[in-house]
N, C-alpha and C. Protein backbone atom coordinates (compact mmCIF):
# COMPACT_ATOMS: atom_id res chain seq x y z
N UNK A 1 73.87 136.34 80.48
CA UNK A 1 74.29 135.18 79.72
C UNK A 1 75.59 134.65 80.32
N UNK A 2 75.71 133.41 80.31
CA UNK A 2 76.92 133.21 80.90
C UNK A 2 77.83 132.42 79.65
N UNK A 3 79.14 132.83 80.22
CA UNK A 3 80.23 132.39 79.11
C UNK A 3 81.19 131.42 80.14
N UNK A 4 81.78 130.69 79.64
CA UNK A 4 83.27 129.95 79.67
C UNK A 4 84.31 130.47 79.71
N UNK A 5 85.47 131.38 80.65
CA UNK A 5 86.62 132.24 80.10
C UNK A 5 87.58 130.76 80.41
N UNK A 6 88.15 129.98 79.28
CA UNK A 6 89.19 129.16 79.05
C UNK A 6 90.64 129.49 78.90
N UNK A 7 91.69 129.39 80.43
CA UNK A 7 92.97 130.01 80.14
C UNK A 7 93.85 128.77 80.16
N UNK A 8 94.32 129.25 79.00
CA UNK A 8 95.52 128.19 78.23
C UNK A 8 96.82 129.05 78.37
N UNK A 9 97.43 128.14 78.91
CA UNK A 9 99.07 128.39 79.54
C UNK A 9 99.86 127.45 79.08
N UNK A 10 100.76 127.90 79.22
CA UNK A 10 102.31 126.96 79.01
C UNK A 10 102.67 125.82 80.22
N UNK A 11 102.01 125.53 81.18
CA UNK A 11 102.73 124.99 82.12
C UNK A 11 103.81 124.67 82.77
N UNK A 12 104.81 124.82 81.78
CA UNK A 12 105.89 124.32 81.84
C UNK A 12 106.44 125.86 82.26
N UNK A 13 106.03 126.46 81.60
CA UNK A 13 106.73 127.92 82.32
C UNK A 13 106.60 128.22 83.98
N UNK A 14 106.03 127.60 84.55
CA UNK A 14 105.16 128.31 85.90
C UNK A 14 106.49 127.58 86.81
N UNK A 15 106.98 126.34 86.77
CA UNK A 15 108.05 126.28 88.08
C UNK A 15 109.50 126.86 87.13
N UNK A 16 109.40 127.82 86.24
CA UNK A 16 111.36 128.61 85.84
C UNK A 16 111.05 130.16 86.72
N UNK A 17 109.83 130.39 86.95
CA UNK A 17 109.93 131.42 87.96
C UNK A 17 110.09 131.33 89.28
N UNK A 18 111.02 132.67 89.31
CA UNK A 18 111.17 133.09 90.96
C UNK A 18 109.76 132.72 91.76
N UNK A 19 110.54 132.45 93.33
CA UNK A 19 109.07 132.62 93.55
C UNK A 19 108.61 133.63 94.40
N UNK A 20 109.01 134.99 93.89
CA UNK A 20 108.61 136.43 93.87
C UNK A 20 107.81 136.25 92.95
N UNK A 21 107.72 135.89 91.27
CA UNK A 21 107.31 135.91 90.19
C UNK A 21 106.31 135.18 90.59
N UNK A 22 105.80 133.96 91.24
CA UNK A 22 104.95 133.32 91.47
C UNK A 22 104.21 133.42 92.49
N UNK A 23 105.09 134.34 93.64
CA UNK A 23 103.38 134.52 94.45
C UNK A 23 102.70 136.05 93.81
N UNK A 24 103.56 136.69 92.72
CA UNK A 24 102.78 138.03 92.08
C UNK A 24 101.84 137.28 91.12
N UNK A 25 102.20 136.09 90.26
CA UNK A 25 101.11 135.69 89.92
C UNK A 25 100.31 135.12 90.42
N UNK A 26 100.32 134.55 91.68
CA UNK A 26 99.08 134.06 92.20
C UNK A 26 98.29 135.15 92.71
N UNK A 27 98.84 136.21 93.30
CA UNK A 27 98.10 137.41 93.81
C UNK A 27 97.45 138.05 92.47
N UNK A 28 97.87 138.17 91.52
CA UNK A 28 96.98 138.98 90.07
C UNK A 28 95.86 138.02 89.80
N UNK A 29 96.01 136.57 90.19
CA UNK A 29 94.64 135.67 89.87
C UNK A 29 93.59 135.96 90.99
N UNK A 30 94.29 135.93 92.13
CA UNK A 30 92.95 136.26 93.22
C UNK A 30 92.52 137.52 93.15
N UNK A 31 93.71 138.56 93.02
CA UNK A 31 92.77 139.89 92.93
C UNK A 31 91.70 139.91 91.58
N UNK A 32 91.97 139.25 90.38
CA UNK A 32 91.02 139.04 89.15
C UNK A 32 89.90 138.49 89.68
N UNK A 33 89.88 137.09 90.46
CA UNK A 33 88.66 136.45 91.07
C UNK A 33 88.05 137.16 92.11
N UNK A 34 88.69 138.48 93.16
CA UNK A 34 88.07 139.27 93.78
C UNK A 34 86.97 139.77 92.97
N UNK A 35 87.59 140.69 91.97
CA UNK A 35 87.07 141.51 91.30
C UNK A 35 85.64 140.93 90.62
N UNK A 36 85.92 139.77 89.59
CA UNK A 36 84.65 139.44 89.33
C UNK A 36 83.97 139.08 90.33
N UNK A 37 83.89 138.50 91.44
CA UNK A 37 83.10 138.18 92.36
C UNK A 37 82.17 139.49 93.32
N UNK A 38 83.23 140.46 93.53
CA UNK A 38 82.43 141.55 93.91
C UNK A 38 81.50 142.29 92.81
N UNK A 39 81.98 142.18 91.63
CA UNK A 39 81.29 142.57 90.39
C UNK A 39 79.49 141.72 90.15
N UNK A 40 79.65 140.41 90.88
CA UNK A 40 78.39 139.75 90.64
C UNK A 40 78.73 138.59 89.70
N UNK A 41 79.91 138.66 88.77
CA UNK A 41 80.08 137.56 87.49
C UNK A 41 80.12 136.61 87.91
N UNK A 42 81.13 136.10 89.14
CA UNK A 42 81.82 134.87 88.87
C UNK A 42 80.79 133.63 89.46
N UNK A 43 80.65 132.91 88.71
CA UNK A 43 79.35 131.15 89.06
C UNK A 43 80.42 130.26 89.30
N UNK A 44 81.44 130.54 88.99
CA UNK A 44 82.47 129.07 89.25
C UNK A 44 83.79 129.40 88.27
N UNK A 45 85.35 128.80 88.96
CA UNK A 45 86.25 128.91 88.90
C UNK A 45 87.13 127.70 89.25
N UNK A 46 88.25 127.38 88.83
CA UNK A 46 88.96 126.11 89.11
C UNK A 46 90.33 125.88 88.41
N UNK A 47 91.32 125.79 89.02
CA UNK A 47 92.69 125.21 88.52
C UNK A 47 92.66 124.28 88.01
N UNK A 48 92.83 123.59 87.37
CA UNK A 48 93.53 122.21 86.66
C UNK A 48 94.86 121.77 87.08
N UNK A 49 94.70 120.47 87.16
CA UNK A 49 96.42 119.59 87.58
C UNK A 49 96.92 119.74 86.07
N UNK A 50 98.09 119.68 86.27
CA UNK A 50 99.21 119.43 84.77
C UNK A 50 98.32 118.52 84.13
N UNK A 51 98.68 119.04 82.72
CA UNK A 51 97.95 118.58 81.84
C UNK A 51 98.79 116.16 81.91
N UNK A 52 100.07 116.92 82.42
CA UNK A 52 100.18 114.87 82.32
C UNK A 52 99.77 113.70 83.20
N UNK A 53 98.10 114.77 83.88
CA UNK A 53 97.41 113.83 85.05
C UNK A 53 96.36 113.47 84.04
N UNK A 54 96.05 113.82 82.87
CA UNK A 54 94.56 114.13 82.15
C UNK A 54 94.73 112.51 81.37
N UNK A 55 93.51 111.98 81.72
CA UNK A 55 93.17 110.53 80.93
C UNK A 55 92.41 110.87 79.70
N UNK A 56 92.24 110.36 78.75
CA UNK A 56 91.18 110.63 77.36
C UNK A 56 90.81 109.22 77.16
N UNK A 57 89.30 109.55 76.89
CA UNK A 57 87.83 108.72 76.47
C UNK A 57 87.62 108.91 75.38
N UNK A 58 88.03 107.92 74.15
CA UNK A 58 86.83 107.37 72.70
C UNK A 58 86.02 106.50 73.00
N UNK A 59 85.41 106.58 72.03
CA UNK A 59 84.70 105.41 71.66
C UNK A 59 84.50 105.19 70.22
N UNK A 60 85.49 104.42 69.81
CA UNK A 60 85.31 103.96 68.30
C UNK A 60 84.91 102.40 68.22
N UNK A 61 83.61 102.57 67.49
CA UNK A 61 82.87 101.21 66.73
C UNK A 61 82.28 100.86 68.21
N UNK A 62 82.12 101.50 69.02
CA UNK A 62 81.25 100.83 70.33
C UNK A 62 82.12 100.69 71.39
N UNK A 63 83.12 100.56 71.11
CA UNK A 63 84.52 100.24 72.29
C UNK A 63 85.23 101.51 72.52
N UNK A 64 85.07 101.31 74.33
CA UNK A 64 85.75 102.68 74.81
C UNK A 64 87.60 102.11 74.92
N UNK A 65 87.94 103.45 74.60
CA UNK A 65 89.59 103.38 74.60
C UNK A 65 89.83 104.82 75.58
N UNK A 66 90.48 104.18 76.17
CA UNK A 66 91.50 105.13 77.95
C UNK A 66 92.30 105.57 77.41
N UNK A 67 93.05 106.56 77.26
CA UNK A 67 94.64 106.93 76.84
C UNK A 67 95.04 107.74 77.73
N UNK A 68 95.93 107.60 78.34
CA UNK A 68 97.06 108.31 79.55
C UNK A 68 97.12 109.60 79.03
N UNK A 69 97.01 110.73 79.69
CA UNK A 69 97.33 112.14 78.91
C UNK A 69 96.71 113.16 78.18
N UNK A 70 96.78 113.86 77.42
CA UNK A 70 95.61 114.63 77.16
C UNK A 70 95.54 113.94 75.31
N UNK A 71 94.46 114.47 74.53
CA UNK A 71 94.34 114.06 73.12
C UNK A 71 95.24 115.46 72.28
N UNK A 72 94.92 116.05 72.41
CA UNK A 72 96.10 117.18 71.41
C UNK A 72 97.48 117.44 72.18
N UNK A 73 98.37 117.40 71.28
CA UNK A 73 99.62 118.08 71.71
C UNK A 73 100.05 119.74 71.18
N UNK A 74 99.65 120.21 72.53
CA UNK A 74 100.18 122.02 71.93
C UNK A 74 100.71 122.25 72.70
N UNK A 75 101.35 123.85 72.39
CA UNK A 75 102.31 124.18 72.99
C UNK A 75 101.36 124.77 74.26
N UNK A 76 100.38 125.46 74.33
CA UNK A 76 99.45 125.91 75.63
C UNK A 76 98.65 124.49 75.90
N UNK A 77 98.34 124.65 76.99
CA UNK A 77 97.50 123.40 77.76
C UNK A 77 96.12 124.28 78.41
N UNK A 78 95.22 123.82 78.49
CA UNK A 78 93.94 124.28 79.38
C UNK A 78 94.36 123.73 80.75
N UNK A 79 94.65 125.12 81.47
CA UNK A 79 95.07 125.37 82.87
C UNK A 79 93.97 125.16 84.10
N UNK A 80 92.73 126.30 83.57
CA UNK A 80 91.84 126.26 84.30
C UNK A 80 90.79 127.16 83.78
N UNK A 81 89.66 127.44 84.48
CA UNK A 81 88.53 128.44 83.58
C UNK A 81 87.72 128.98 85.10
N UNK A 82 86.97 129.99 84.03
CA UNK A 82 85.83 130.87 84.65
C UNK A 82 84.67 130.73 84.48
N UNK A 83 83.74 130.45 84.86
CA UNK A 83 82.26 130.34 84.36
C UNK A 83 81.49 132.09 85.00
N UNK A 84 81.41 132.83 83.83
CA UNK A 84 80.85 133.89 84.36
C UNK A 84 79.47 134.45 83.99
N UNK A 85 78.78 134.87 84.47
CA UNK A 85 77.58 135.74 83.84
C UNK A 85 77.56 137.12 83.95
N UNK A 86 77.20 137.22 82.70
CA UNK A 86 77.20 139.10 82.01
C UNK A 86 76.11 139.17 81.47
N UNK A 87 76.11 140.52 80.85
CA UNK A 87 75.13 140.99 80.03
C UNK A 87 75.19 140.42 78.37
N UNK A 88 76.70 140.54 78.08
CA UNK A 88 76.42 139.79 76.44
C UNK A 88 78.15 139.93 75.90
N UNK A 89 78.33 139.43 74.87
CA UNK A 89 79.66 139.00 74.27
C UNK A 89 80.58 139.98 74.88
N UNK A 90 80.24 141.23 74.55
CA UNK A 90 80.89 142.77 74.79
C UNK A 90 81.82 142.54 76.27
N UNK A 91 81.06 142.32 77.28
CA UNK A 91 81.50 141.80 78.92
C UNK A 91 82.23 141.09 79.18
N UNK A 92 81.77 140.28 78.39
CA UNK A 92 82.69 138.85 78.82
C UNK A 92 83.89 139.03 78.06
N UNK A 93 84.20 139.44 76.89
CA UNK A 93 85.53 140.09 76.21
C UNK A 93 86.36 141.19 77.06
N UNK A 94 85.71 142.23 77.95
CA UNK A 94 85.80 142.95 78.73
C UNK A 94 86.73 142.40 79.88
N UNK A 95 86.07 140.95 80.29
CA UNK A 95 86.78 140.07 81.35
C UNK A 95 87.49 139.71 81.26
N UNK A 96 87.53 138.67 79.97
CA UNK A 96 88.43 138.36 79.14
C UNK A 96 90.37 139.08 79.15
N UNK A 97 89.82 140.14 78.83
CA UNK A 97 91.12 141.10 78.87
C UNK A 97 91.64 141.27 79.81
N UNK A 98 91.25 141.10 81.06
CA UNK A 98 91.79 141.54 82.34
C UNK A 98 92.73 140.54 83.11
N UNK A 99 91.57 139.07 82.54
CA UNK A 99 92.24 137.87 83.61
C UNK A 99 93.77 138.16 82.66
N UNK A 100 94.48 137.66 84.28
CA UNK A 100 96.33 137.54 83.91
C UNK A 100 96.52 136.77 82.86
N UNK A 101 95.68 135.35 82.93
CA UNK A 101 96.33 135.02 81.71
C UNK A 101 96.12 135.22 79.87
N UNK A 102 95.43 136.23 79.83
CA UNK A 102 95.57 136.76 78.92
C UNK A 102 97.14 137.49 78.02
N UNK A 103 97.97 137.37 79.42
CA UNK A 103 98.92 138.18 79.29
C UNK A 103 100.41 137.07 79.64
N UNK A 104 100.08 136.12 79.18
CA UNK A 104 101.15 135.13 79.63
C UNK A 104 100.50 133.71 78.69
N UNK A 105 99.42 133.58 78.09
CA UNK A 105 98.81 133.01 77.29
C UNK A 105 97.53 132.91 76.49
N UNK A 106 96.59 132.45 76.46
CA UNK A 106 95.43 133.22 76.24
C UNK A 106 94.50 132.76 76.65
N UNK A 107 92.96 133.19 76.28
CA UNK A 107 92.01 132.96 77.47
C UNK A 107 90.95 132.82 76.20
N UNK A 108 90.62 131.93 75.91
CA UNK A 108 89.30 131.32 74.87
C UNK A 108 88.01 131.85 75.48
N UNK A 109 86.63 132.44 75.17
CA UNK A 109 85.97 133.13 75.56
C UNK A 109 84.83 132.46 74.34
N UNK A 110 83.85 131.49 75.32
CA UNK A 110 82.59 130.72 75.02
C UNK A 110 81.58 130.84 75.32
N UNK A 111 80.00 131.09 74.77
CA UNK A 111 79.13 131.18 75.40
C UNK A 111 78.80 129.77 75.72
N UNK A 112 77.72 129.80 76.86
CA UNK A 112 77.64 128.66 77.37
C UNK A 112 76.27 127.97 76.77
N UNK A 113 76.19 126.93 76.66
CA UNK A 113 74.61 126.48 75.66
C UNK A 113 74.01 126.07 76.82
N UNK A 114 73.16 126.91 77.21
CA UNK A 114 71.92 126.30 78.57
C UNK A 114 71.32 125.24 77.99
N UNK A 115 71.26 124.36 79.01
CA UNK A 115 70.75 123.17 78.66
C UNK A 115 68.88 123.21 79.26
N UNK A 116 68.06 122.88 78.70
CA UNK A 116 66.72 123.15 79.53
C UNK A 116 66.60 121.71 80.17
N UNK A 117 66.04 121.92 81.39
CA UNK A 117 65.74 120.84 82.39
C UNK A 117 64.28 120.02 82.24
């Protein structure tokens, strides 16, 4: 089954570190994406730009509206995600726990709704 691992970060934290502090976190993300990948999980992976590149799409009463930026204001932003396949909730919680940012923010953990073709 495959899940969504969604890691929500602070952004704003990532340029007050050293950048000792920042190439150890970039090395704990690739060794995480090693790992699932030699494991068989990983289907897809991806960074996100700062959340103040993100445009937002309504459509109220038929008319689309653009807005500069993202639609919620929180203190974590959706950084980037995992698309993985496992055996079932248990695994992917398993994964869950490991990626870094679990440990610097948190990591939302979705199953994915297959769409039939």
């Amino acid at each position: 089954m495959q899940y969504l691992l969604m890691v929500y970060v602070n952004e704003s934290d990532w340029p007050k570190l050293t950048k000792e502090q920042q190439e150890q976190g970039f090395a704990a993300y690739m060794a995480y994406t090693q790992a699932l990948t030699t494991a068989g999980a990983l289907k897809g992976s991806n960074r996100l730009q700062p959340v103040a590149t993100a445009t937002t799409v309504r459509v109220t009463n038929g008319k689309s509206q653009v807005l500069d930026g993202p639609f919620a204001d929180s203190k974590e932003q959706l950084g980037g995600y995992f698309l993985i396949d496992v055996p079932d909730l248990d695994a992917a919680l398993s994964w869950a726990s490991r990626c870094p940012g679990a440990g610097h923010g948190t990591v939302e953990v979705r199953p994915v709704w297959a769409m039939q073709g």
